[in-house]
Protein backbone atom coordinates (compact mmCIF):
# COMPACT_ATOMS: atom_id res chain seq x y z
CA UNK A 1 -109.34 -252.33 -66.16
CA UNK A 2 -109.28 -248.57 -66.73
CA UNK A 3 -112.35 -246.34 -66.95
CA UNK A 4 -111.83 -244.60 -69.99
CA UNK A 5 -110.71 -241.29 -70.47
CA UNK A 6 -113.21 -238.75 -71.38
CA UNK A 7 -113.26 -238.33 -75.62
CA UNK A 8 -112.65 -235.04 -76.68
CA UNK A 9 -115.17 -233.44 -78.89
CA UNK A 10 -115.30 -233.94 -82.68
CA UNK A 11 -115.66 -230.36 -83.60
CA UNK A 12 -113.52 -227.60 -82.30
CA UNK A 13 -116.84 -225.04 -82.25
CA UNK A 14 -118.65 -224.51 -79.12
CA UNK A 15 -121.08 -227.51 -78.55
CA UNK A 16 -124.70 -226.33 -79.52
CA UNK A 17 -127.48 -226.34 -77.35
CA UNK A 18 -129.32 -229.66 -76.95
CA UNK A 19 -132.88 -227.30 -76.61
CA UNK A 20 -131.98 -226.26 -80.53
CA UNK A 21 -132.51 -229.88 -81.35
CA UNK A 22 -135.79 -230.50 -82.33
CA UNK A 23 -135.64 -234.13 -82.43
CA UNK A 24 -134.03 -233.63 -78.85
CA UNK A 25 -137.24 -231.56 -77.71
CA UNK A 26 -139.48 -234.37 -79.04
CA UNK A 27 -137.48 -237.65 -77.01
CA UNK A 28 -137.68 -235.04 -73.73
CA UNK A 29 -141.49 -234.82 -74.06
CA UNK A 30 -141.83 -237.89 -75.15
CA UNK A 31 -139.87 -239.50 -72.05
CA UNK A 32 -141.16 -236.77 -69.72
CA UNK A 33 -145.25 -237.85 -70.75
CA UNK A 34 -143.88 -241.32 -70.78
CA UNK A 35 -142.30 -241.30 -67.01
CA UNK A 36 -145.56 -239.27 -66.01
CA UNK A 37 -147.72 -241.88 -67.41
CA UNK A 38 -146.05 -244.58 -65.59
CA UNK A 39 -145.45 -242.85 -61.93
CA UNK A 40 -149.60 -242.06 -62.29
CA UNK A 41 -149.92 -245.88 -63.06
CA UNK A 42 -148.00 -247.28 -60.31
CA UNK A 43 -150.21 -245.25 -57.84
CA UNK A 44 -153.52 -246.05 -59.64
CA UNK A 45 -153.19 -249.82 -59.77
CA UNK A 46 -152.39 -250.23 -55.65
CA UNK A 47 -154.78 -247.07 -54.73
CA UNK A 48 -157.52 -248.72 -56.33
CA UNK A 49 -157.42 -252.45 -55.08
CA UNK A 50 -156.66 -251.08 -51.70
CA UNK A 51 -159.83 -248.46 -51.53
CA UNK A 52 -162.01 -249.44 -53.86
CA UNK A 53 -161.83 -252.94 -53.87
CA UNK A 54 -160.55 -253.78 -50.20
CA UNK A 55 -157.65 -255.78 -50.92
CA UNK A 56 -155.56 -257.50 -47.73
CA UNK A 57 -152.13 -257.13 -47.65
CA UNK A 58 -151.98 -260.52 -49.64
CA UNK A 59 -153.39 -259.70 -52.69
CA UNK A 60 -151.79 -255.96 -52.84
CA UNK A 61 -148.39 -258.15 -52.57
CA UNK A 62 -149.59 -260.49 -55.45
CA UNK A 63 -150.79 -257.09 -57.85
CA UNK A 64 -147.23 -255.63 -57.22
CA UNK A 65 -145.25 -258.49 -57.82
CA UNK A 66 -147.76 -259.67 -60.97
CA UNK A 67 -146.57 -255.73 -61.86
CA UNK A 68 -143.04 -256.13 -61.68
CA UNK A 69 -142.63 -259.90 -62.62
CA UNK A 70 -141.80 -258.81 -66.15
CA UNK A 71 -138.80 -257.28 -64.69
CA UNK A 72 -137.16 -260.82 -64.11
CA UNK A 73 -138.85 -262.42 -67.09
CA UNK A 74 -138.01 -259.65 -70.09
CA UNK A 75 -134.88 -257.28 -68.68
CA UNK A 76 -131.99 -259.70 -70.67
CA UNK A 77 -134.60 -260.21 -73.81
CA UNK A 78 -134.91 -256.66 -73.81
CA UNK A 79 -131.09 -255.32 -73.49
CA UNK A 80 -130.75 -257.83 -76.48
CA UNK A 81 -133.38 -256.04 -79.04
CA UNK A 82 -132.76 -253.06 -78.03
CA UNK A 83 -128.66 -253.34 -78.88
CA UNK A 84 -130.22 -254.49 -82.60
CA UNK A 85 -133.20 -252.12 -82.97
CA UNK A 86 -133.77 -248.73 -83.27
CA UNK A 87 -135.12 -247.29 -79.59
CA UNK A 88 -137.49 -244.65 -81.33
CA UNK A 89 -139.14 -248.10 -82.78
CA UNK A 90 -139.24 -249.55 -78.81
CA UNK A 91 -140.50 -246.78 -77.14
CA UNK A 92 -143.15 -245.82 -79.51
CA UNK A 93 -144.38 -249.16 -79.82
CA UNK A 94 -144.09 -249.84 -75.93
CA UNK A 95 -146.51 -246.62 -75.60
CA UNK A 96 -149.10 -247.35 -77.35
CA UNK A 97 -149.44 -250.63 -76.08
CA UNK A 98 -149.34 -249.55 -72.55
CA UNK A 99 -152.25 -246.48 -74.02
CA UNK A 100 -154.33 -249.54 -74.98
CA UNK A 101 -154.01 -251.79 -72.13
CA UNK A 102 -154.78 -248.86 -69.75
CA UNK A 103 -157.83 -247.36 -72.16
CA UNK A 104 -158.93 -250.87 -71.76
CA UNK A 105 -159.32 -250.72 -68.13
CA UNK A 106 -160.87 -247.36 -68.29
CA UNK A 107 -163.90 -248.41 -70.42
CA UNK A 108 -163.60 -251.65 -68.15
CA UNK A 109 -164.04 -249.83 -64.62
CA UNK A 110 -166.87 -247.91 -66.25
CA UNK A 111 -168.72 -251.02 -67.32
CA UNK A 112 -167.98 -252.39 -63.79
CA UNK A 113 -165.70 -255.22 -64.82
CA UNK A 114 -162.49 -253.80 -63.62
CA UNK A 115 -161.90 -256.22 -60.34
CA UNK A 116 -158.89 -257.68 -59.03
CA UNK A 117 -158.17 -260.19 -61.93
CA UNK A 118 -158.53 -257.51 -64.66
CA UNK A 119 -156.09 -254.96 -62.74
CA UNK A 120 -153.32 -257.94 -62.45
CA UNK A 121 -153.51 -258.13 -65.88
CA UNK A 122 -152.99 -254.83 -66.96
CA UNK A 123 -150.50 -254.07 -64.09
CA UNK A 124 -148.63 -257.80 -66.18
CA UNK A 125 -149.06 -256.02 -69.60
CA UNK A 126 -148.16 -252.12 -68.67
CA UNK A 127 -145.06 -253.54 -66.26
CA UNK A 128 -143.55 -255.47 -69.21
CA UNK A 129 -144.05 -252.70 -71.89
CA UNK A 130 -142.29 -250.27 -69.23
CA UNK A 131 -139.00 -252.45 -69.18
CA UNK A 132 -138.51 -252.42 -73.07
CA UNK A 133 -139.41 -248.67 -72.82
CA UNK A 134 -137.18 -247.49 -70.32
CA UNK A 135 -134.22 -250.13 -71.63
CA UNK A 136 -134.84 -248.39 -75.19
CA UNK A 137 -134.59 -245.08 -73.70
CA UNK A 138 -131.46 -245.24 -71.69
CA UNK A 139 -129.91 -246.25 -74.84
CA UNK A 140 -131.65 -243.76 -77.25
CA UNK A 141 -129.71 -241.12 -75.82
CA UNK A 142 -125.88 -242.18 -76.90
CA UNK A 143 -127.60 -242.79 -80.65
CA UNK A 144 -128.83 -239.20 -80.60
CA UNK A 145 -126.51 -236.35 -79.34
CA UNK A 146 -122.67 -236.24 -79.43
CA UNK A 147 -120.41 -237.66 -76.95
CA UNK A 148 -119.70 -233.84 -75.23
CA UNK A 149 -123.67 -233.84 -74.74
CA UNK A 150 -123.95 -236.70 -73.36
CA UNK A 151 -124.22 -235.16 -69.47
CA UNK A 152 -126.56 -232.51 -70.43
CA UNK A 153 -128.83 -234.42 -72.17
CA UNK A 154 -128.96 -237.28 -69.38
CA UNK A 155 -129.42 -234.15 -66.93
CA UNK A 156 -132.91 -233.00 -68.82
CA UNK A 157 -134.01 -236.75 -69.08
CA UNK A 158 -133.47 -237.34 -65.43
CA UNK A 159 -134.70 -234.00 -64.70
CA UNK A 160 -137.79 -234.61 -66.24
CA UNK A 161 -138.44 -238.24 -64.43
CA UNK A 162 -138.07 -236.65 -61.47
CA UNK A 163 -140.85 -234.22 -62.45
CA UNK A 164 -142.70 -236.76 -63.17
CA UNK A 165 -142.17 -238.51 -59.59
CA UNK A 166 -143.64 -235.06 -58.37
CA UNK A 167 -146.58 -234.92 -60.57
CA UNK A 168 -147.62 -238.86 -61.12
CA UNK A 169 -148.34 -240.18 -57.75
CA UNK A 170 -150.12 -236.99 -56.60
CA UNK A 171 -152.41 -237.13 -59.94
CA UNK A 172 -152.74 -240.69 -59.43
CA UNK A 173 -153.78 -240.41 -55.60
CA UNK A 174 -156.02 -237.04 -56.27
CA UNK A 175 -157.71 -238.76 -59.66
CA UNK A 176 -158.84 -242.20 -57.54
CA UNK A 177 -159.97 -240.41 -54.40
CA UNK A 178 -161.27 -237.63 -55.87
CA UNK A 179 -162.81 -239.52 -59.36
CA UNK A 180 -162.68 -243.19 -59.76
CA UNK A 181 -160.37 -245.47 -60.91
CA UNK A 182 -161.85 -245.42 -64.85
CA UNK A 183 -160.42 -241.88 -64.98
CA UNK A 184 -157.67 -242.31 -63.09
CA UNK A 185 -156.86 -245.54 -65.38
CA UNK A 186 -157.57 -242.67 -68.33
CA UNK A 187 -155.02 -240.35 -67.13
CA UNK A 188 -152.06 -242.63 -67.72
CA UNK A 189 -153.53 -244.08 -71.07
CA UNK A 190 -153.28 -240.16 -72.06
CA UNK A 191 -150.08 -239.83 -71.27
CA UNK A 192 -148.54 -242.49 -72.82
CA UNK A 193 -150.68 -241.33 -75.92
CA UNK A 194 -149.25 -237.93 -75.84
CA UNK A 195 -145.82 -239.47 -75.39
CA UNK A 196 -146.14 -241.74 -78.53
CA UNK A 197 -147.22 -238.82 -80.59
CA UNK A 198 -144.08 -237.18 -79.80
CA UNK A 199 -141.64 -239.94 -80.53
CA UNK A 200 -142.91 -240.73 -83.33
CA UNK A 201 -141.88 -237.53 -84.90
CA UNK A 202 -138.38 -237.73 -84.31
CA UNK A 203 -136.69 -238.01 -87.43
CA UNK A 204 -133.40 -238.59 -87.02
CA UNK A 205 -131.93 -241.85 -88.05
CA UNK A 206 -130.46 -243.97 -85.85
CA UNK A 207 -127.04 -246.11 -86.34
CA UNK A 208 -128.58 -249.57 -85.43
CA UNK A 209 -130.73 -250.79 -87.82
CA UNK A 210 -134.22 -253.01 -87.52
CA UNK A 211 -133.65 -256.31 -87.10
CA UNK A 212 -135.30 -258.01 -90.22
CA UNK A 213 -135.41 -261.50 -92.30
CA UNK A 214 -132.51 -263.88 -90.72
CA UNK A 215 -135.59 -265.76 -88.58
CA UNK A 216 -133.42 -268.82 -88.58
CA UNK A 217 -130.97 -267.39 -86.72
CA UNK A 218 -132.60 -264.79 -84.07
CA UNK A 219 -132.88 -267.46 -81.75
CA UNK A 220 -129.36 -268.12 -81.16
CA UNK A 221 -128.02 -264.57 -81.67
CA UNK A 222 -130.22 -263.09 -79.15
CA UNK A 223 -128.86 -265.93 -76.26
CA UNK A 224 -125.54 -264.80 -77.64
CA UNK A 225 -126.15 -261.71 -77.16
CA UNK A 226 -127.31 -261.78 -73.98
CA UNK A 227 -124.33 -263.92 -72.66
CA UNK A 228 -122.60 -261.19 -73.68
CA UNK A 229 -124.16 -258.98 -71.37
CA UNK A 230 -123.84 -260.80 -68.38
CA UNK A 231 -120.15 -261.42 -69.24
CA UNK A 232 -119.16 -258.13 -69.49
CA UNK A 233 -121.56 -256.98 -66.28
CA UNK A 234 -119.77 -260.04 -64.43
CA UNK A 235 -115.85 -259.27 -65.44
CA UNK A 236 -116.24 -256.05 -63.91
CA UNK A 237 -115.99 -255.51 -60.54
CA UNK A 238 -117.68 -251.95 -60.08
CA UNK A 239 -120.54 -253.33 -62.12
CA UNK A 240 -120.79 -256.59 -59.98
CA UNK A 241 -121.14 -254.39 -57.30
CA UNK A 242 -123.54 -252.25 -58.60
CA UNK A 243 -125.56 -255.25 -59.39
CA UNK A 244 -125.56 -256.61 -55.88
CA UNK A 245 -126.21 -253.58 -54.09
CA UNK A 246 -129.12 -252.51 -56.45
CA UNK A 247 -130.63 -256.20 -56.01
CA UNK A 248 -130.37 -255.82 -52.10
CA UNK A 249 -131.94 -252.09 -52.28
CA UNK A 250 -134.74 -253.27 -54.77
CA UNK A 251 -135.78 -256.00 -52.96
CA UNK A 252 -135.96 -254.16 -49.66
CA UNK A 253 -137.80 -251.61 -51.27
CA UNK A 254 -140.68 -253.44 -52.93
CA UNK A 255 -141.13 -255.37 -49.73
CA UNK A 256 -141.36 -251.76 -47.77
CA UNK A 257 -143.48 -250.18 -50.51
CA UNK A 258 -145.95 -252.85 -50.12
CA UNK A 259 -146.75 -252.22 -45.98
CA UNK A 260 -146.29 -248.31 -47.22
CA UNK A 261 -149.45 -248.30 -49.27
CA UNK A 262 -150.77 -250.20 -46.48
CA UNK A 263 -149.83 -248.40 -43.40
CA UNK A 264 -150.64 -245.10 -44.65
CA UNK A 265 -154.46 -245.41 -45.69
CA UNK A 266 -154.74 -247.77 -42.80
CA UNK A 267 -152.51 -247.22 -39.49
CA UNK A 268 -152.04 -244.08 -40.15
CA UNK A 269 -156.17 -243.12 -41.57
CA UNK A 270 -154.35 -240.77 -44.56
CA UNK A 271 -157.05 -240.48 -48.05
CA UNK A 272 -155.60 -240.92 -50.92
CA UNK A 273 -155.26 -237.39 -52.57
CA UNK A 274 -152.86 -236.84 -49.31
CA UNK A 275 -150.93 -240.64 -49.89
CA UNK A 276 -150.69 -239.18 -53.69
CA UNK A 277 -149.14 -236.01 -51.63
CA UNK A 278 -146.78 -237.78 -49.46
CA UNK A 279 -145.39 -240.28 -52.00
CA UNK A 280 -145.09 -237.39 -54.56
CA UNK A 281 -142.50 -235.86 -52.14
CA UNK A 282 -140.11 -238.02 -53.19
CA UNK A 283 -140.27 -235.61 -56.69
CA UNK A 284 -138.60 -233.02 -54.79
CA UNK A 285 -135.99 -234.63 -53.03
CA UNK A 286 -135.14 -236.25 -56.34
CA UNK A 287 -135.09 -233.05 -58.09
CA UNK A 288 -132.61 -231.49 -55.20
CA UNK A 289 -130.73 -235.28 -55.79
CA UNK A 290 -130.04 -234.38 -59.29
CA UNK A 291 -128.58 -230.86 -58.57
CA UNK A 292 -126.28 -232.84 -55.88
CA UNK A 293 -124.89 -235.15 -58.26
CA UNK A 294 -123.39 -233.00 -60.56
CA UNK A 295 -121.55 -231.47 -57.64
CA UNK A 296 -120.78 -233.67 -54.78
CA UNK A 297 -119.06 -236.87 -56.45
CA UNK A 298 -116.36 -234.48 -58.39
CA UNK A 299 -115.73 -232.70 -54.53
CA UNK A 300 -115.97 -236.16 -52.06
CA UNK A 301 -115.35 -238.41 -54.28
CA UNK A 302 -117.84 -240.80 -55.86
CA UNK A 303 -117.42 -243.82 -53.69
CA UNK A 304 -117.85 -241.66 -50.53
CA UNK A 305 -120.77 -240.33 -51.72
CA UNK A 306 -122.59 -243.65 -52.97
CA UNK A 307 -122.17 -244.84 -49.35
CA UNK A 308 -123.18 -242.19 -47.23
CA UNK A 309 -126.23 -241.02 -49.55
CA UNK A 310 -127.46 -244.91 -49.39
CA UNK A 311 -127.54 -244.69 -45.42
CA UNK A 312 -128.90 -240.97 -45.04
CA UNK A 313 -131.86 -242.00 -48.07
CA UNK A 314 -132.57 -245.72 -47.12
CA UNK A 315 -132.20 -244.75 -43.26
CA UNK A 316 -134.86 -242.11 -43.26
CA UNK A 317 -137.53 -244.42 -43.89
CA UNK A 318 -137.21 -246.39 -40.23
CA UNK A 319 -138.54 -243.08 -38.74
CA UNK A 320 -142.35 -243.49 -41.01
CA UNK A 321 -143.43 -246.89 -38.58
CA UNK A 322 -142.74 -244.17 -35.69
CA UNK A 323 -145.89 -242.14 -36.70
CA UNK A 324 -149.19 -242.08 -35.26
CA UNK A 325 -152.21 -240.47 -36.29
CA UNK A 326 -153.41 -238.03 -39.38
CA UNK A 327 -152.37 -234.99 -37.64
CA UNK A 328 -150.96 -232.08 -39.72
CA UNK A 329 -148.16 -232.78 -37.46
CA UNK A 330 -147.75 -236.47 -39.17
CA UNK A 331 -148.26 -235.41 -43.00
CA UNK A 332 -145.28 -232.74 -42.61
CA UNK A 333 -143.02 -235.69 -41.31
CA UNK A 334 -144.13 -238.09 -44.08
CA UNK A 335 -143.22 -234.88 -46.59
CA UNK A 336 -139.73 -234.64 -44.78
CA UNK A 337 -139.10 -238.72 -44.92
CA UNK A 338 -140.19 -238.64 -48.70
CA UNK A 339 -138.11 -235.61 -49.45
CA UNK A 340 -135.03 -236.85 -47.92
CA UNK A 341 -135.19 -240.16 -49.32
CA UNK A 342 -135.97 -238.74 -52.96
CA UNK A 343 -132.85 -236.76 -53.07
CA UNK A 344 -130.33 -239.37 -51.80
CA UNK A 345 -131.80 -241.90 -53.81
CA UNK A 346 -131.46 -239.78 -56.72
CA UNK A 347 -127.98 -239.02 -55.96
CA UNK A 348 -127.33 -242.72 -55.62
CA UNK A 349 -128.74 -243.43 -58.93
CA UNK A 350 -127.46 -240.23 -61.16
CA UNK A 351 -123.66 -241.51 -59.81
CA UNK A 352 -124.44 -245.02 -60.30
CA UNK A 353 -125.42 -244.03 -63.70
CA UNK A 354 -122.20 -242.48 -64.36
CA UNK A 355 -120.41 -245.04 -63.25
CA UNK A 356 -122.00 -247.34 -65.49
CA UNK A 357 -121.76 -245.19 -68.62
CA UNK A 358 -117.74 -244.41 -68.13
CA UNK A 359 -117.21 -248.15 -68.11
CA UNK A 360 -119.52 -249.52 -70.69
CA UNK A 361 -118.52 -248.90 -74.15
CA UNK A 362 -121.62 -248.11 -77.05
CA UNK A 363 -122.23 -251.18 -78.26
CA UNK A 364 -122.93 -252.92 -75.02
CA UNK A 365 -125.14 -249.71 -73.03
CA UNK A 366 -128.44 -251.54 -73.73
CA UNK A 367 -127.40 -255.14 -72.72
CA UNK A 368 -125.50 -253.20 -69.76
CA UNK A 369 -128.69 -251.48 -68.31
CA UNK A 370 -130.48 -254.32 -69.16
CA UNK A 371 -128.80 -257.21 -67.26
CA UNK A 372 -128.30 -253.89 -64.03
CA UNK A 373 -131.97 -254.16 -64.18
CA UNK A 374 -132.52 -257.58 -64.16
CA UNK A 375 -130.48 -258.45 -61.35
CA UNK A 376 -131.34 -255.36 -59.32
CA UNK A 377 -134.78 -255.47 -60.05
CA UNK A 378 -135.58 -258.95 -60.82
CA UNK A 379 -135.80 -260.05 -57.00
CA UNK A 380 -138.71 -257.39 -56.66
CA UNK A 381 -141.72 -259.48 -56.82
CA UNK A 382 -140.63 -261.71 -54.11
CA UNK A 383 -139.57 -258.95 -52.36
CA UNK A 384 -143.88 -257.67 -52.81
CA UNK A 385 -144.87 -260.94 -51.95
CA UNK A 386 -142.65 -260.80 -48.46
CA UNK A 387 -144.00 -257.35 -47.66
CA UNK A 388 -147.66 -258.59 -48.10
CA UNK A 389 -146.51 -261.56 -45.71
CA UNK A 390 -144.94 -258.93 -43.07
CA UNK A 391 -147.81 -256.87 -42.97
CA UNK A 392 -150.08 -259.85 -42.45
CA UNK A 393 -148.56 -261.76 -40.10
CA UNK A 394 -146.30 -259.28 -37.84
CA UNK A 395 -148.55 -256.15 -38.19
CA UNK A 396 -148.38 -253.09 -40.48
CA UNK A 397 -146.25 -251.24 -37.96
CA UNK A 398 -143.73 -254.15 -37.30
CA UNK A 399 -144.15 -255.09 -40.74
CA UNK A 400 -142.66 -252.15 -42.27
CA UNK A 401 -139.99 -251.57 -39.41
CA UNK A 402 -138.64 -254.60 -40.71
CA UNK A 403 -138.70 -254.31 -44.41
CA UNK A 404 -137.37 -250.75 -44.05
CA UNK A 405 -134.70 -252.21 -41.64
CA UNK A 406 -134.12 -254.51 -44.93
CA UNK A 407 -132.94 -251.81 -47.22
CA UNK A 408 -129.60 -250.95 -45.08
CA UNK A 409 -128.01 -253.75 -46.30
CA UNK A 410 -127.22 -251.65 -49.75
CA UNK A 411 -124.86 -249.03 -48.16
CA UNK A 412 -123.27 -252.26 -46.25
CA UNK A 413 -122.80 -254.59 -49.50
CA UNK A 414 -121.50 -251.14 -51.42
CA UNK A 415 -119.39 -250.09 -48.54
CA UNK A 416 -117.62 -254.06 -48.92
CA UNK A 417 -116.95 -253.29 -52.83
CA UNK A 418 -114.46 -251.72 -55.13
CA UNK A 419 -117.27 -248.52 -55.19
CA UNK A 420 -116.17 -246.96 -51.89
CA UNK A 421 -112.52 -246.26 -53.49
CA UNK A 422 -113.84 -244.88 -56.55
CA UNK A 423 -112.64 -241.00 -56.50
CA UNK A 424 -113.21 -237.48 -57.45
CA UNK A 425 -112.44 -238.63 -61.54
CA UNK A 426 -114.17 -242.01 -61.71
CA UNK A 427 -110.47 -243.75 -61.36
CA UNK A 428 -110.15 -246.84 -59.43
């Protein structure tokens, strides 16, 4: 198999400016208030049952995982829709749902209801609505622009999550320490508010219609659909491999991530508005990550830079268990860790991406993504669960040397693959 040629463009005149678009300018905001919403969110949840309610190391590992279970259960089911709906429909629907289930924790927290049951329900409800969401959007993009805007208008998108890396967590961190939880809760709910408001403007029609009537026969399509998915995601080699090293990198990380909220508010004595701080670091780095990528695969080679990027971003984090104190001193090296790991995990996933658009033809880029995500991401809860375990039994300290230790097997399964011969053009 061949990766594709790139298409020359339909039109000899000079390919307009995606920023003239106005239904472009409405998906950006949208996406960029959506990605904000959910980076505050992911903070929020963990900040509060750690500080406010005292949660062990246990029960942080069960909120995560009860967060990023839908992962497992609705990534296929939601490659499959979104190849038959239209993603404007997805993602404005997925808001509002995810504005409601947070608003309802708001008014909960300020009635005094919102305990630990409560916030594993609305981390279930906002972590499933994300997965059709950010399915629908990865695949909103080819309906929208033509094929010769297709790298500037993933550049704004992924310019604008990593914004939102730099802004959520610190919001989320500064709002619960500095507020309560109701408000922080509130912040995200207006967000993803602000976000559906946008979306729903956008007027342009898309090519795949709503799926409607033919209720007999959903059922079966859908399976068939999906088997399609993992077919094609299986029969390629660069995709198996992106599969395998995403699942080994995901699972490491959710099992690190878990001691991480730990270790910092608890080893290490850090408040939250400065754990907002140091996790929002990885912004940055992602921001300098994106700039990289459009540079560094077409002069190394992508291969060589998947590889080496994976060790240099996964690697950094074995230096955080080394830290002692809350000294100024300690906050500047969590900022360098953070940063460093943000830009060559951006790298890794802005050439990954690339990869996995050259080789995945229209129809399929929804059932594509979503079968990347499930196997890459569906391991994640376990991998919450066997931080929480770490951290209890071995230590925070020990506990996160060895889940960190965990995510160098991705640069090892990639280096073993078909991706370390991948060149300067995206040829095998």
């Amino acid at each position: 198999m061949q990766f594709p040629a790139s298409s020359p463009s339909p039109s000899p005149s000079p390919t307009p400016s995606l920023w003239r678009d106005a239904d472009f300018r409405r998906l950006w905001v949208g996406q960029t208030a959506s990605q904000l919403g959910e980076h505050t969110t992911l903070v929020v949840l963990p900040l509060f049952a750690v500080l406010t309610l005292d949660a062990g190391a246990g029960r942080l590992g069960v909120l995560r995982a009860v967060g990023q279970a839908p992962v497992l259960l609705l990534s296929l089911l939601a490659g499959a829709w979104v190849d038959r709906w239209r993603a404007r429909t997805v993602m404005v629907l997925t808001d509002a749902g995810r504005a409601v289930a947070l608003g309802a924790a708001a008014v909960a927290g300020l009635l005094g209801l919102l305990g630990l049951p409560a916030l594993f329900v609305v981390a279930f409800a906002v972590g499933a609505l994300s997965v059709l969401f950010d399915v629908a959007y990865q695949a909103s993009l080819v309906r929208m622009v033509r094929r010769d805007q297709l790298v500037r208008g993933n550049s704004a998108l992924e310019g604008s999550r990593s914004a939102a890396q730099i802004g959520g967590p610190a919001l989320g961190g500064a709002l619960v320490s500095l507020l309560s939880a109701p408000f922080a809760a509130a912040s995200g709910a207006l967000f993803f508010a602000v976000s559906f408001l946008y979306l729903r403007r956008i007027r342009r029609p898309e090519s795949v219609p709503p799926v409607r009537g033919e209720q007999t026969e959903r059922a079966p399509r859908v399976r068939h659909r999906i088997h399609e998915g993992l077919r094609f995601v299986a029969a390629n080699p660069w995709l198996r491999a992106v599969c395998l090293a995403s699942a080994a990198f995901q699972f490491s990380l959710a099992a690190t991530m878990t001691v991480y909220l730990l270790f910092l508010p608890r080893a290490l004595h850090l408040p939250g508005a400065t754990v907002g701080l140091a996790l929002a670091a990885t912004g940055p780095g992602a921001l300098l990550g994106s700039v990289l990528a459009a540079r560094l695969p077409g002069r190394f080679g992508h291969g060589a830079v998947l590889v080496s990027a994976a060790v240099l971003g996964n690697g950094a984090l074995l230096c955080v268990p080394a830290l002692h104190g809350s000294s100024t001193a300690t906050v500047l090296a969590l900022l360098a860790v953070n940063v460093v790991f943000g830009a060559f995990s951006q790298l890794v996933n802005v050439t990954v991406m690339s990869v996995r658009q050259a080789v995945t033809p229209d129809g399929m880029q929804g059932r594509a993504a979503a079968t990347i995500t499930f196997v890459g991401m569906g391991l994640t809860p376990l991998g919450s669960l066997l931080g929480g375990f770490l951290a209890q039994e071995w230590g925070l300290r020990a506990g996160l040397l060895m889940a960190a230790a965990g995510m160098m097997l991705s640069p090892a399964v990639m280096a073993a693959s078909p991706l370390v011969r991948l060149g300067r053009r995206l040829t095998p």
